[in-house]
PDB file of N, CA and C in Angstrom:
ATOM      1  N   UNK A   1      78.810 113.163 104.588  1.00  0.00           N
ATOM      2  CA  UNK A   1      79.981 113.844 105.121  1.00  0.00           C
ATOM      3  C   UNK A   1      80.599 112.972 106.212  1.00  0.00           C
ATOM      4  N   UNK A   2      81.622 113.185 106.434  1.00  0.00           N
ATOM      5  CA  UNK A   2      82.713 112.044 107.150  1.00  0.00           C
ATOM      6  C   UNK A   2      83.580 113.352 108.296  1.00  0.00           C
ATOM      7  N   UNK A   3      83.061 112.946 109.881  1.00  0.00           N
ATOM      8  CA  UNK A   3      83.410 113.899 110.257  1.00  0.00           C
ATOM      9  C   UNK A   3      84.879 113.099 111.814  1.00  0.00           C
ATOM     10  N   UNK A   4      85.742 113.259 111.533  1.00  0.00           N
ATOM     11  CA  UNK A   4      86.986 112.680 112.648  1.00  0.00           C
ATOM     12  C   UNK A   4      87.239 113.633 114.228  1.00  0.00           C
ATOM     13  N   UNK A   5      87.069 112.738 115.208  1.00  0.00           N
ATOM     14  CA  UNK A   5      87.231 113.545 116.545  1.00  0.00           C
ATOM     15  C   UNK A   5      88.810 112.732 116.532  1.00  0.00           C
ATOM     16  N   UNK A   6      89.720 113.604 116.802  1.00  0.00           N
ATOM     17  CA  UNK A   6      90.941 113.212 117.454  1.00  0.00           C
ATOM     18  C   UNK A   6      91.473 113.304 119.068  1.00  0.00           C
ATOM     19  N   UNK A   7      92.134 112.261 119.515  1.00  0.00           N
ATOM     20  CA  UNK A   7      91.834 112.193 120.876  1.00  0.00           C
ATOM     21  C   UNK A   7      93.164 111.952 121.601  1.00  0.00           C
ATOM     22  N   UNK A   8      93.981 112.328 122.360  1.00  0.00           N
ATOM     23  CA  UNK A   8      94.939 111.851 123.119  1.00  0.00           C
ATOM     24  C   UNK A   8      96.363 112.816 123.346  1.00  0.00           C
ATOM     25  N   UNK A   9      96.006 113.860 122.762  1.00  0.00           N
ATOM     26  CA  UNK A   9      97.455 114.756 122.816  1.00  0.00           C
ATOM     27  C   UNK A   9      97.403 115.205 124.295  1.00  0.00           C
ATOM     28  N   UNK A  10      98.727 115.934 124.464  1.00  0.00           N
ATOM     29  CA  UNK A  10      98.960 116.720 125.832  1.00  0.00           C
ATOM     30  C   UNK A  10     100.317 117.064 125.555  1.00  0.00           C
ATOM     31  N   UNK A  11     100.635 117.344 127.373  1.00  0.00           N
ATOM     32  CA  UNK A  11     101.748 117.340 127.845  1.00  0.00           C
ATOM     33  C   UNK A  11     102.450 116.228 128.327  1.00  0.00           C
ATOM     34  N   UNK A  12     103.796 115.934 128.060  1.00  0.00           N
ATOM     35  CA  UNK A  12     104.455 115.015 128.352  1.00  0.00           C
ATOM     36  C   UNK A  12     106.070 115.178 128.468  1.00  0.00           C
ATOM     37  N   UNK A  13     106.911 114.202 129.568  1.00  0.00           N
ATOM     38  CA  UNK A  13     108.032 114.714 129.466  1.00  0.00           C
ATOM     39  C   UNK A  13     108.918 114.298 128.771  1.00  0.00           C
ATOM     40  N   UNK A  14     110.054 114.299 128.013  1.00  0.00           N
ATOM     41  CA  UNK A  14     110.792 113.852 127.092  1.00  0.00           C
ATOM     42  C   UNK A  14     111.127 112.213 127.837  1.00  0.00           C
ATOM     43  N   UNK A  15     111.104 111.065 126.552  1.00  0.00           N
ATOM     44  CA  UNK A  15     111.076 110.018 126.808  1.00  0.00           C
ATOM     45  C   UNK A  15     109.499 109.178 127.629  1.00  0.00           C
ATOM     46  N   UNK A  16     108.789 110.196 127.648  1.00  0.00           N
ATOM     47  CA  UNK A  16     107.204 109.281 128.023  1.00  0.00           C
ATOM     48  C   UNK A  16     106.442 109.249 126.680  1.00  0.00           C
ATOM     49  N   UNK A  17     105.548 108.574 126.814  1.00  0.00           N
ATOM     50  CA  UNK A  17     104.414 107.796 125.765  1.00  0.00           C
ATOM     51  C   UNK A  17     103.300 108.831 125.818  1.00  0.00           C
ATOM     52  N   UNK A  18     102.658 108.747 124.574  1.00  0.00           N
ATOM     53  CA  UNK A  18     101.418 109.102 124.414  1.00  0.00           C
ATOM     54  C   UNK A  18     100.588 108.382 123.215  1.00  0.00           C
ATOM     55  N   UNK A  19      99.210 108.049 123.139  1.00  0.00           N
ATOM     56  CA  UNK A  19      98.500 107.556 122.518  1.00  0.00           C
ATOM     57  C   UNK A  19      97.297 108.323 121.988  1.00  0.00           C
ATOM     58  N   UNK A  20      97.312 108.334 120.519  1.00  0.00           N
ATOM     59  CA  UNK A  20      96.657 109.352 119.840  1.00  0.00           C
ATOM     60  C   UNK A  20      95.231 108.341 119.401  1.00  0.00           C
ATOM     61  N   UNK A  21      94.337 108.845 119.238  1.00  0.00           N
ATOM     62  CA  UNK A  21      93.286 108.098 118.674  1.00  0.00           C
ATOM     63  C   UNK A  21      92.532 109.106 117.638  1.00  0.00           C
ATOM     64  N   UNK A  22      92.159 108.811 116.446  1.00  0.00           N
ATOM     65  CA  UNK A  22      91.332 109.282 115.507  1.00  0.00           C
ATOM     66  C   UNK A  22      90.668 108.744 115.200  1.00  0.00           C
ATOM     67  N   UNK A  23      89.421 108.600 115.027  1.00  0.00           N
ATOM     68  CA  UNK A  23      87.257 108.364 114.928  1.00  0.00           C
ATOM     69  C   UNK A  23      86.936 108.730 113.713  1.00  0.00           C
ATOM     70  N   UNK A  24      86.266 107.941 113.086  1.00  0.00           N
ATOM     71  CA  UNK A  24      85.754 108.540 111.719  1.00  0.00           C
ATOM     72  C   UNK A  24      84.532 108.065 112.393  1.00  0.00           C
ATOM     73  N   UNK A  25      83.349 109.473 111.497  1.00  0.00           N
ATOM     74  CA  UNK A  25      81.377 109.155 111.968  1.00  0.00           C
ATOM     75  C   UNK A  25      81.138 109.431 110.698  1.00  0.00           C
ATOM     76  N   UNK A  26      79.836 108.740 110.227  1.00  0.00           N
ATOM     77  CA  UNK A  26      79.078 109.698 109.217  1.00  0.00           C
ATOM     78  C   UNK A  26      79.016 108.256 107.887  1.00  0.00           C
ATOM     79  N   UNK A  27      78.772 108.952 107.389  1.00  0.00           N
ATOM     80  CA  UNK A  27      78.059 107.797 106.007  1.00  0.00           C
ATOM     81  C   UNK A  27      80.051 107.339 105.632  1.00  0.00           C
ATOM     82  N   UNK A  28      80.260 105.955 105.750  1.00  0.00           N
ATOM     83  CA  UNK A  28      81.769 105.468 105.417  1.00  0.00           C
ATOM     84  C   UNK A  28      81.203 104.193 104.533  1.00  0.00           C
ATOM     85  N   UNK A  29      81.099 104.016 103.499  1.00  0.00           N
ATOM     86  CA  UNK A  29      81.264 102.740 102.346  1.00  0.00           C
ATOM     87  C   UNK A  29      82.432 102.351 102.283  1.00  0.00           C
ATOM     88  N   UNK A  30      83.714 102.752 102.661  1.00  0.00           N
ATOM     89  CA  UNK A  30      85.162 102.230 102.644  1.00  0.00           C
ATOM     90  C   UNK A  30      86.218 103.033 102.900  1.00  0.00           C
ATOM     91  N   UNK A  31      86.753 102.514 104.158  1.00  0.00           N
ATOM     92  CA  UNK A  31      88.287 103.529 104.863  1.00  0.00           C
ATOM     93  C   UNK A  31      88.964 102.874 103.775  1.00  0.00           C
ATOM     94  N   UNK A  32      90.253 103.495 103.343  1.00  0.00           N
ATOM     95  CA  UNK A  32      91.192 103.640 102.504  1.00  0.00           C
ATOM     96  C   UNK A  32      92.244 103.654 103.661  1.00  0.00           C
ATOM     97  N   UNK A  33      92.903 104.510 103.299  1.00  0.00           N
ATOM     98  CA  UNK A  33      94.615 104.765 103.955  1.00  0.00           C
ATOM     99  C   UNK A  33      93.697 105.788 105.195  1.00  0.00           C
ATOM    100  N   UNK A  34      95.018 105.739 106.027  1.00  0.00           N
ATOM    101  CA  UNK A  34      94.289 106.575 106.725  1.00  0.00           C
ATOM    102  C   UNK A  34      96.144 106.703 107.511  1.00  0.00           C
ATOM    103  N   UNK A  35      96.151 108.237 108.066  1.00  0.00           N
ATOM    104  CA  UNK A  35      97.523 108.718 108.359  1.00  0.00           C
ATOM    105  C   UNK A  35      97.669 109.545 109.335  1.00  0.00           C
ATOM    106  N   UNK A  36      98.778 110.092 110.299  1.00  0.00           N
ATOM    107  CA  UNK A  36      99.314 110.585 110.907  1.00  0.00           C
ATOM    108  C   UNK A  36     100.382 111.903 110.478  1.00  0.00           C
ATOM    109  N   UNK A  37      99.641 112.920 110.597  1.00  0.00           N
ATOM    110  CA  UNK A  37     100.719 114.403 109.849  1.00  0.00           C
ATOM    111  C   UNK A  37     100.871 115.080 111.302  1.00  0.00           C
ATOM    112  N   UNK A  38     101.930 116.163 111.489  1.00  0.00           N
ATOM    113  CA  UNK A  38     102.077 116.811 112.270  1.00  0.00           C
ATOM    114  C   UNK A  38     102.990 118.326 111.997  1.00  0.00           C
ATOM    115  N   UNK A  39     102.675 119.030 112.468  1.00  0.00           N
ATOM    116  CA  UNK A  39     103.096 120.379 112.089  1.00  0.00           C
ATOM    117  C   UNK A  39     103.518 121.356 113.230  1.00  0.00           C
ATOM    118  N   UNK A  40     104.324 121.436 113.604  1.00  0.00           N
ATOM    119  CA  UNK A  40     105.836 122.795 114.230  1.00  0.00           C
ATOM    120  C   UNK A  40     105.056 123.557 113.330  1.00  0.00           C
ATOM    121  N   UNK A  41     105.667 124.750 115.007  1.00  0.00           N
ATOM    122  CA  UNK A  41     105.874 126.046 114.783  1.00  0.00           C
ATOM    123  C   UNK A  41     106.820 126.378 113.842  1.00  0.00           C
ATOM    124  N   UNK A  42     106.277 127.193 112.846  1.00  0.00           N
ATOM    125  CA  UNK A  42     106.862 127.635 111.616  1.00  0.00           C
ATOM    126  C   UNK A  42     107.901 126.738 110.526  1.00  0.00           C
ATOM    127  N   UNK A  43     106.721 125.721 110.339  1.00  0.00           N
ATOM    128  CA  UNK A  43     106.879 124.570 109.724  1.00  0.00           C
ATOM    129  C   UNK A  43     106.521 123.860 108.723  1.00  0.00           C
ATOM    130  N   UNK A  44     106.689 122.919 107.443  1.00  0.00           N
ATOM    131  CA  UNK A  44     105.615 122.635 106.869  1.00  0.00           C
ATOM    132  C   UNK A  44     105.045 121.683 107.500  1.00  0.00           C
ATOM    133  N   UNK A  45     103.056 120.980 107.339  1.00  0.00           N
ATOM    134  CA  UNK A  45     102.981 119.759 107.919  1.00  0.00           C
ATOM    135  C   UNK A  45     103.847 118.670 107.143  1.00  0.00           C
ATOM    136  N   UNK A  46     104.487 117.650 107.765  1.00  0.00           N
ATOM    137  CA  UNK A  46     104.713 116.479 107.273  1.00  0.00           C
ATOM    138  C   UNK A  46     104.002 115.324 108.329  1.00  0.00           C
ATOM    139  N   UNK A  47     104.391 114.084 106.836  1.00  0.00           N
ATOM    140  CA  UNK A  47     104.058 112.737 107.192  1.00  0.00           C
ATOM    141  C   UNK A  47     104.493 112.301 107.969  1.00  0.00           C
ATOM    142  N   UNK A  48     103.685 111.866 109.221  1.00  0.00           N
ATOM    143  CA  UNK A  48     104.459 110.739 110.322  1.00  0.00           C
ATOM    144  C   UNK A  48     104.491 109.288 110.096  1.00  0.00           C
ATOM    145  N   UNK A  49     103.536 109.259 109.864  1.00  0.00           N
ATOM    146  CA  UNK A  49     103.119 107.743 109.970  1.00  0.00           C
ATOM    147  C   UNK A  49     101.628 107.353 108.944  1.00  0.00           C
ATOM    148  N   UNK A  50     101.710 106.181 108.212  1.00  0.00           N
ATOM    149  CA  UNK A  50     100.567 105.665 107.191  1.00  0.00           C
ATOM    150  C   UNK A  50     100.109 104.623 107.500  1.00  0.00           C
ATOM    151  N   UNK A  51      99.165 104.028 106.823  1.00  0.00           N
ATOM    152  CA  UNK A  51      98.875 102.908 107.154  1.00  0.00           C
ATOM    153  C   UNK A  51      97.348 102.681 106.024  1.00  0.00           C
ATOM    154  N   UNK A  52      98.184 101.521 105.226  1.00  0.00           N
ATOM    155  CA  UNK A  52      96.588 101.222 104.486  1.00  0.00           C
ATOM    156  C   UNK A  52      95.966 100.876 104.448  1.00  0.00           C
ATOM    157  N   UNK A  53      94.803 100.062 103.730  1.00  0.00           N
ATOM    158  CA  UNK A  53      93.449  99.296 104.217  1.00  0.00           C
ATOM    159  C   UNK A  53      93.930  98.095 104.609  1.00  0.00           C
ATOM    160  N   UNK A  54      95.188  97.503 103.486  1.00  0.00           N
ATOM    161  CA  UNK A  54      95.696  96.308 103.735  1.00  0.00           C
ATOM    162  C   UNK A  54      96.406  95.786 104.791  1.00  0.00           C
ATOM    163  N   UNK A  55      97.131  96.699 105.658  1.00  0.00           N
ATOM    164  CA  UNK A  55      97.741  96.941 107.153  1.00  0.00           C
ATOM    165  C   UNK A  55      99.234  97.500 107.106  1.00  0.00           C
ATOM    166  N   UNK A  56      99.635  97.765 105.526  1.00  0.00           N
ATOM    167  CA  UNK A  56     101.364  97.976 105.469  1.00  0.00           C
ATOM    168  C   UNK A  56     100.945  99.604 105.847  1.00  0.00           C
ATOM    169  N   UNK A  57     102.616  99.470 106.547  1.00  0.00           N
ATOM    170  CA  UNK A  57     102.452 100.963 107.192  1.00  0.00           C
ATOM    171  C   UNK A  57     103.862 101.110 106.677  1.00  0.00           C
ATOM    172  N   UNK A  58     104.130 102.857 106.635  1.00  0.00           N
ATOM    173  CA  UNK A  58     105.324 103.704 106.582  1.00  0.00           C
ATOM    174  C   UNK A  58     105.741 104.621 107.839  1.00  0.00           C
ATOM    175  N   UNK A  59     106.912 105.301 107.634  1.00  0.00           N
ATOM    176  CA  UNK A  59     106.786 105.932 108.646  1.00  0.00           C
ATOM    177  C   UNK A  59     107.987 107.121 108.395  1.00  0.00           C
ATOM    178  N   UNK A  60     107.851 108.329 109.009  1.00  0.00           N
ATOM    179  CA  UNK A  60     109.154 108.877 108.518  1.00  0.00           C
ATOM    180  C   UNK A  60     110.390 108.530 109.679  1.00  0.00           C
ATOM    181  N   UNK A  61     111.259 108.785 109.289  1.00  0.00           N
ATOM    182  CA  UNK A  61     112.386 108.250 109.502  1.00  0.00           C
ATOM    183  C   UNK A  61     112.980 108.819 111.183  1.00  0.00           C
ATOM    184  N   UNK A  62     112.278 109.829 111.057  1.00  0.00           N
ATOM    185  CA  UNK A  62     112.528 110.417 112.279  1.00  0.00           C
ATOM    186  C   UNK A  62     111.582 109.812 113.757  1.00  0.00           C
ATOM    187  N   UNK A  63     111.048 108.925 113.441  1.00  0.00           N
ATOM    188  CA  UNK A  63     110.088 108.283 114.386  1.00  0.00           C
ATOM    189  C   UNK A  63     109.745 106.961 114.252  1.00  0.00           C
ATOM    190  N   UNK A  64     110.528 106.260 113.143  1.00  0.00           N
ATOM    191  CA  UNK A  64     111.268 104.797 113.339  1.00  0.00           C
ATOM    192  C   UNK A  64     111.596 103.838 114.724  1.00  0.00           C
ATOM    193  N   UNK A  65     110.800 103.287 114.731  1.00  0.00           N
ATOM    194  CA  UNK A  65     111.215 102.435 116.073  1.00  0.00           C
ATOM    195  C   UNK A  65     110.751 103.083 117.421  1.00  0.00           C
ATOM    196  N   UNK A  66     110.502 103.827 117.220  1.00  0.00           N
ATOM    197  CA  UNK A  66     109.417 104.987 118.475  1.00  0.00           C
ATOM    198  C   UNK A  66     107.971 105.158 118.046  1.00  0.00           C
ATOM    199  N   UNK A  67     107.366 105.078 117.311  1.00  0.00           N
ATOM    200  CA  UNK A  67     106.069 105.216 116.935  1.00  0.00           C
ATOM    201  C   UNK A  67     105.682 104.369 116.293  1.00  0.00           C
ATOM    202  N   UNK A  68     104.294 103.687 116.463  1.00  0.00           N
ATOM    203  CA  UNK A  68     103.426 102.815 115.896  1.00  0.00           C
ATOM    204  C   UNK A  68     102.230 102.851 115.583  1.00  0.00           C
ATOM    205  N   UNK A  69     101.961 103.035 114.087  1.00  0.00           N
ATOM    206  CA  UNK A  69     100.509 103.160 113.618  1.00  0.00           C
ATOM    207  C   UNK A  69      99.689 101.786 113.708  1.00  0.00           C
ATOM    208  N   UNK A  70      98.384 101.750 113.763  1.00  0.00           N
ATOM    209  CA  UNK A  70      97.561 100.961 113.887  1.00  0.00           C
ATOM    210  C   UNK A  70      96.195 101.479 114.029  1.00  0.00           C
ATOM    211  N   UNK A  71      95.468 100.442 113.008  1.00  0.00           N
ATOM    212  CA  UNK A  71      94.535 100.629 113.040  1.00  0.00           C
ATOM    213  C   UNK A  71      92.907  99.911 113.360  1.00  0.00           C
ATOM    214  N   UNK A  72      91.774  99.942 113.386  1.00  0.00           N
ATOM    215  CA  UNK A  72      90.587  99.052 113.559  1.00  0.00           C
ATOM    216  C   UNK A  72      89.599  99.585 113.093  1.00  0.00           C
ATOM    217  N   UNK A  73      89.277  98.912 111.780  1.00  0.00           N
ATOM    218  CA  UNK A  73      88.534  98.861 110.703  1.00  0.00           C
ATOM    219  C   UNK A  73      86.954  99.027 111.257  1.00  0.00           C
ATOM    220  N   UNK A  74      86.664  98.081 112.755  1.00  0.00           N
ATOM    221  CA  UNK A  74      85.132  97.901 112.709  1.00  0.00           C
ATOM    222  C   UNK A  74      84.799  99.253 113.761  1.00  0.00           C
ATOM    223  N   UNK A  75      86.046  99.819 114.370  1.00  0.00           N
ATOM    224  CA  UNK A  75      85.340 101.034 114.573  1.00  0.00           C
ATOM    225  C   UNK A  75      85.925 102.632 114.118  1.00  0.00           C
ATOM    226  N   UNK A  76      86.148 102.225 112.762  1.00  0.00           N
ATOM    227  CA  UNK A  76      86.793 103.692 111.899  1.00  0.00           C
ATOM    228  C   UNK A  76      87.443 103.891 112.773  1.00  0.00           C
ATOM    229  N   UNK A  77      88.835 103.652 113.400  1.00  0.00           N
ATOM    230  CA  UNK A  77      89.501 104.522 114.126  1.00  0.00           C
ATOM    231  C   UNK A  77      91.016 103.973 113.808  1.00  0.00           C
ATOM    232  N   UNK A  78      92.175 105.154 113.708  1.00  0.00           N
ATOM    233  CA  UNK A  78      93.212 104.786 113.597  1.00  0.00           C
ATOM    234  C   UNK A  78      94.053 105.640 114.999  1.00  0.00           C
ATOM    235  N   UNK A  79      94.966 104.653 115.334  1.00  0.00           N
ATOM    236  CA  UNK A  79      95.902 105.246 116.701  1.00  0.00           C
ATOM    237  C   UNK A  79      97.505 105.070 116.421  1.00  0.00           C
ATOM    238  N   UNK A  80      97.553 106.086 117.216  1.00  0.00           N
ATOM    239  CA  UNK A  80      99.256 106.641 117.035  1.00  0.00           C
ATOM    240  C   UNK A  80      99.790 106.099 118.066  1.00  0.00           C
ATOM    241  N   UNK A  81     100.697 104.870 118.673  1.00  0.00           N
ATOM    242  CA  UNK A  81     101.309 104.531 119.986  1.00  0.00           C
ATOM    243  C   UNK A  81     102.683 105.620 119.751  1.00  0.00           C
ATOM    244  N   UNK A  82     102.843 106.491 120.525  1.00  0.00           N
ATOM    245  CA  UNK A  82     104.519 107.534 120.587  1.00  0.00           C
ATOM    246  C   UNK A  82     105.216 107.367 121.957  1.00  0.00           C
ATOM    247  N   UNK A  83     106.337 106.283 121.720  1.00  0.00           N
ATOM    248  CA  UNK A  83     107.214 106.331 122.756  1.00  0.00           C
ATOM    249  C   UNK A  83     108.138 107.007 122.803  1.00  0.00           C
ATOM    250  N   UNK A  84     108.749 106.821 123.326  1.00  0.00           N
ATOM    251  CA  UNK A  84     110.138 107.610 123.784  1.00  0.00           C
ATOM    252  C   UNK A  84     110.429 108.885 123.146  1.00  0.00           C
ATOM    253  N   UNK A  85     109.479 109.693 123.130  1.00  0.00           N
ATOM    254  CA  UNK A  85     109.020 111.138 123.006  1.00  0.00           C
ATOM    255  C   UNK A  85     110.145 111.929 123.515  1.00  0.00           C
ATOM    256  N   UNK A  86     110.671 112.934 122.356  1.00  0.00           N
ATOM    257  CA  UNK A  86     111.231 114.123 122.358  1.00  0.00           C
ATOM    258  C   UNK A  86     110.613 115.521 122.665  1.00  0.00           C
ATOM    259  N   UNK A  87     111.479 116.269 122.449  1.00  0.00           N
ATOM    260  CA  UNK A  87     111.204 117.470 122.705  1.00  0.00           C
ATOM    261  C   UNK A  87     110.997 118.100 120.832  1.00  0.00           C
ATOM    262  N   UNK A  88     111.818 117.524 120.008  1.00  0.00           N
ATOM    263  CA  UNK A  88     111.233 117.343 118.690  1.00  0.00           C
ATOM    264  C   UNK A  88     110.129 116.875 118.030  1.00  0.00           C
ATOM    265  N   UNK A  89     109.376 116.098 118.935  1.00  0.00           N
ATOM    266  CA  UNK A  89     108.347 116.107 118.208  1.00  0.00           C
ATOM    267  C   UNK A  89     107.085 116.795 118.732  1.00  0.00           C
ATOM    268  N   UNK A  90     107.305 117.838 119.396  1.00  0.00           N
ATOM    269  CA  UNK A  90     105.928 118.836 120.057  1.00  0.00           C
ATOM    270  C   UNK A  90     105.815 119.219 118.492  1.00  0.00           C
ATOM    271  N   UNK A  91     104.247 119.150 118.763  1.00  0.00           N
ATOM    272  CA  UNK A  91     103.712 119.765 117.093  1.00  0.00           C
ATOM    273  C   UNK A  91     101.908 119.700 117.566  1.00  0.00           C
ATOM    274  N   UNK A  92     101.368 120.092 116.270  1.00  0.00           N
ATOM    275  CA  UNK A  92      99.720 119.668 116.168  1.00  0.00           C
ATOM    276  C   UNK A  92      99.712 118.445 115.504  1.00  0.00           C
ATOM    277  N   UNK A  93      99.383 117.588 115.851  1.00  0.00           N
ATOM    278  CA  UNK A  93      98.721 116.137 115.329  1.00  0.00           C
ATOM    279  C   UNK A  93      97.486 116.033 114.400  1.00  0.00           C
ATOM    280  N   UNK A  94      97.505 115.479 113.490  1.00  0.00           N
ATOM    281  CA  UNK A  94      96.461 115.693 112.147  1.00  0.00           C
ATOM    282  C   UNK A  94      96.385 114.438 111.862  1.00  0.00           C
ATOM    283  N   UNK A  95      94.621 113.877 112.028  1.00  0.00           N
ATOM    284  CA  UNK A  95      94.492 112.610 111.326  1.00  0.00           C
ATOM    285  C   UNK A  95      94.202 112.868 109.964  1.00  0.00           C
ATOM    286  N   UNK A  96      94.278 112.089 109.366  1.00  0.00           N
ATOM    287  CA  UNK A  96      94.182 111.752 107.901  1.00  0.00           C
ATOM    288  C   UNK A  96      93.079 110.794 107.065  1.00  0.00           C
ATOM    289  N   UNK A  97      92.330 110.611 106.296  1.00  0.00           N
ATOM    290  CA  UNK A  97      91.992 109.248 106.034  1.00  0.00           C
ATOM    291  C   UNK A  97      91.524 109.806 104.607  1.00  0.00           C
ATOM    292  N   UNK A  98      91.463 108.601 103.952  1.00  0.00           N
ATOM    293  CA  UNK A  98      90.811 109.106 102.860  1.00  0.00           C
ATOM    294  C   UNK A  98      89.436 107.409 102.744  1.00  0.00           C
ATOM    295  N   UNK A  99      88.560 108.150 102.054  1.00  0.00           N
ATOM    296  CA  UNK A  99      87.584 107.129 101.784  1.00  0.00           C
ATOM    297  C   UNK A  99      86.691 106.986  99.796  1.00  0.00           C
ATOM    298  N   UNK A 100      86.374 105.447 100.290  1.00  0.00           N
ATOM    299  CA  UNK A 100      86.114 104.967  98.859  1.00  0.00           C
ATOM    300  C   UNK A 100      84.699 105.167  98.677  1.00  0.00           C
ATOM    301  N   UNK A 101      83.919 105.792  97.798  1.00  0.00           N
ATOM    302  CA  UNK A 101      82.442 106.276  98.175  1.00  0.00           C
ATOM    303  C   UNK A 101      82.029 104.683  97.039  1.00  0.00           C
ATOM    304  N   UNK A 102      80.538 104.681  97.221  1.00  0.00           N
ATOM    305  CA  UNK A 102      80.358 102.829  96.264  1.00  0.00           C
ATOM    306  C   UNK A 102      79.993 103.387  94.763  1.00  0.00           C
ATOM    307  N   UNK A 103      80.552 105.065  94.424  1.00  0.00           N
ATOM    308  CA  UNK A 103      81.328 104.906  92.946  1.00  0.00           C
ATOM    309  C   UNK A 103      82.118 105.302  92.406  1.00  0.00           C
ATOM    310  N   UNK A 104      83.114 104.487  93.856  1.00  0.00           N
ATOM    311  CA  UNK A 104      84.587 104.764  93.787  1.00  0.00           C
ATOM    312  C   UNK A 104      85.587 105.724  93.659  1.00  0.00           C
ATOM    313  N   UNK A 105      84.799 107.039  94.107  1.00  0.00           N
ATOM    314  CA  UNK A 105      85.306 108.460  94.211  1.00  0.00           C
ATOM    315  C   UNK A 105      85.819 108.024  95.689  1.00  0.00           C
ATOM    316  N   UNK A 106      87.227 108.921  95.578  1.00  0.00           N
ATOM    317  CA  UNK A 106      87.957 109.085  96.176  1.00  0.00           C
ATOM    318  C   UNK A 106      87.799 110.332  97.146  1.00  0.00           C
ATOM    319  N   UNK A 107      87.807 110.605  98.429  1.00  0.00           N
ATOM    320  CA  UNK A 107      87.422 111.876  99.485  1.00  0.00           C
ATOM    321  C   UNK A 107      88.648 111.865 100.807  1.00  0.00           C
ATOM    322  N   UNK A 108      89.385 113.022 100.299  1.00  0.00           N
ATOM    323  CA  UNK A 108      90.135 113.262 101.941  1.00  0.00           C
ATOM    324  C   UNK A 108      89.884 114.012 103.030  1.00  0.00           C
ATOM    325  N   UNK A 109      89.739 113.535 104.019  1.00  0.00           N
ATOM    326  CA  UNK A 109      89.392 114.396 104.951  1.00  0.00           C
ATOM    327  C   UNK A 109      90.238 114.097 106.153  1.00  0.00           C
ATOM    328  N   UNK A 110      90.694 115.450 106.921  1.00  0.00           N
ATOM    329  CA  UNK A 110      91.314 115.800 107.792  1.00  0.00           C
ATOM    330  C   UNK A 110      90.693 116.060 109.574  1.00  0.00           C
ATOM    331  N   UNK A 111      91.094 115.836 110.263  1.00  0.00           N
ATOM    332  CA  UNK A 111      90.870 115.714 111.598  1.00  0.00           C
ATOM    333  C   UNK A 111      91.261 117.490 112.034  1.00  0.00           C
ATOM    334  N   UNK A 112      90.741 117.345 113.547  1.00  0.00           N
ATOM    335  CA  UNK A 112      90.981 118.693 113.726  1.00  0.00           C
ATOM    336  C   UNK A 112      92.329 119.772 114.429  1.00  0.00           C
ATOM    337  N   UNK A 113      93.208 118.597 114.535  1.00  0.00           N
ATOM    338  CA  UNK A 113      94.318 118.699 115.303  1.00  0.00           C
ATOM    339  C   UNK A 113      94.185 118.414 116.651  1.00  0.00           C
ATOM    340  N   UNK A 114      95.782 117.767 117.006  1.00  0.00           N
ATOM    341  CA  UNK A 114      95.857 117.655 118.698  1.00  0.00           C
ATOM    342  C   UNK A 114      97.418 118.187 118.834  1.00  0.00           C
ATOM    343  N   UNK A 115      97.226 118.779 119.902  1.00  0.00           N
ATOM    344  CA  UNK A 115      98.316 119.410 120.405  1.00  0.00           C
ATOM    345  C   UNK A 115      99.109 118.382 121.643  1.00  0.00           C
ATOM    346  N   UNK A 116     100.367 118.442 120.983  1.00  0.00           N
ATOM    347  CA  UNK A 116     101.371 117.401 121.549  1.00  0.00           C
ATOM    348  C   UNK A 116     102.639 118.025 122.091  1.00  0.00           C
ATOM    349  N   UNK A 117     103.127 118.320 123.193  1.00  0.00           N
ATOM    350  CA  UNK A 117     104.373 118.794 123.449  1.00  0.00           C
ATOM    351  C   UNK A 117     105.026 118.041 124.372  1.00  0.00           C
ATOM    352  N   UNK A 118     106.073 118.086 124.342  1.00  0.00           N
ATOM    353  CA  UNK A 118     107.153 117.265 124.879  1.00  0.00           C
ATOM    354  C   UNK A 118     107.911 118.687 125.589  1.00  0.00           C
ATOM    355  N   UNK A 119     108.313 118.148 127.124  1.00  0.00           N
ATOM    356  CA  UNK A 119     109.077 119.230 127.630  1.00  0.00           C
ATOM    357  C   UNK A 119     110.638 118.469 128.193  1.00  0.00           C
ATOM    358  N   UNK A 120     111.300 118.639 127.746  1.00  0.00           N
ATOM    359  CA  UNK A 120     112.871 118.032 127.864  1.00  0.00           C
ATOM    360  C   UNK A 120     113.170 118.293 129.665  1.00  0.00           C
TER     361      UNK A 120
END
């Protein structure tokens, strides 16, 4: 079992930074993709930000040029850099990852949320 502590949400004021960190523990034979979701009040979750084993990342459009995924392979962990923070993007923060087991089954697993608000 593959278990993720997520780390870095809060309070913050519109236009400051915050830095998210997500931990993978537990039996890992191979990180895959591993991602950034977030979810508003009365909302669906969507995609923020991706990033694959190989290092290409996506991002949605709404956090272009303000947010930066990255990741480090030797200690399972992927981080969210969020600058110039709105009041749009207060939400719960959800890591993502999926992993390659050595016979090649595929496993997603989700983080436990972090709570992120931005106060204008």
């Amino acid at each position: 079992q593959v278990q993720l502590v997520e780390s870095g949400g809060g309070l913050v004021q519109a236009g400051g930074s915050l830095r998210l960190s997500c931990a993978a523990s537990g039996i890992i034979f191979r990180l895959n993709a591993m991602g950034w979701y977030r979810q508003a009040p009365g909302k669906q979750r969507e995609l923020v930000a991706a990033i694959t084993s190989g290092g290409s990342t996506n991002y949605a459009d709404s956090v272009k040029g303000r947010f930066t995924i990255s990741r480090d392979n030797a200690k399972n962990t992927v981080y969210l850099q969020m600058n110039s923070l709105k009041p749009e993007d207060t939400a719960v923060y959800y890591c993502n990852l999926e992993t390659i087991t050595w016979s090649a089954a595929r496993n997603n697993y989700w983080g436990q949320g972090t709570q992120v608000t931005v106060s204008s």
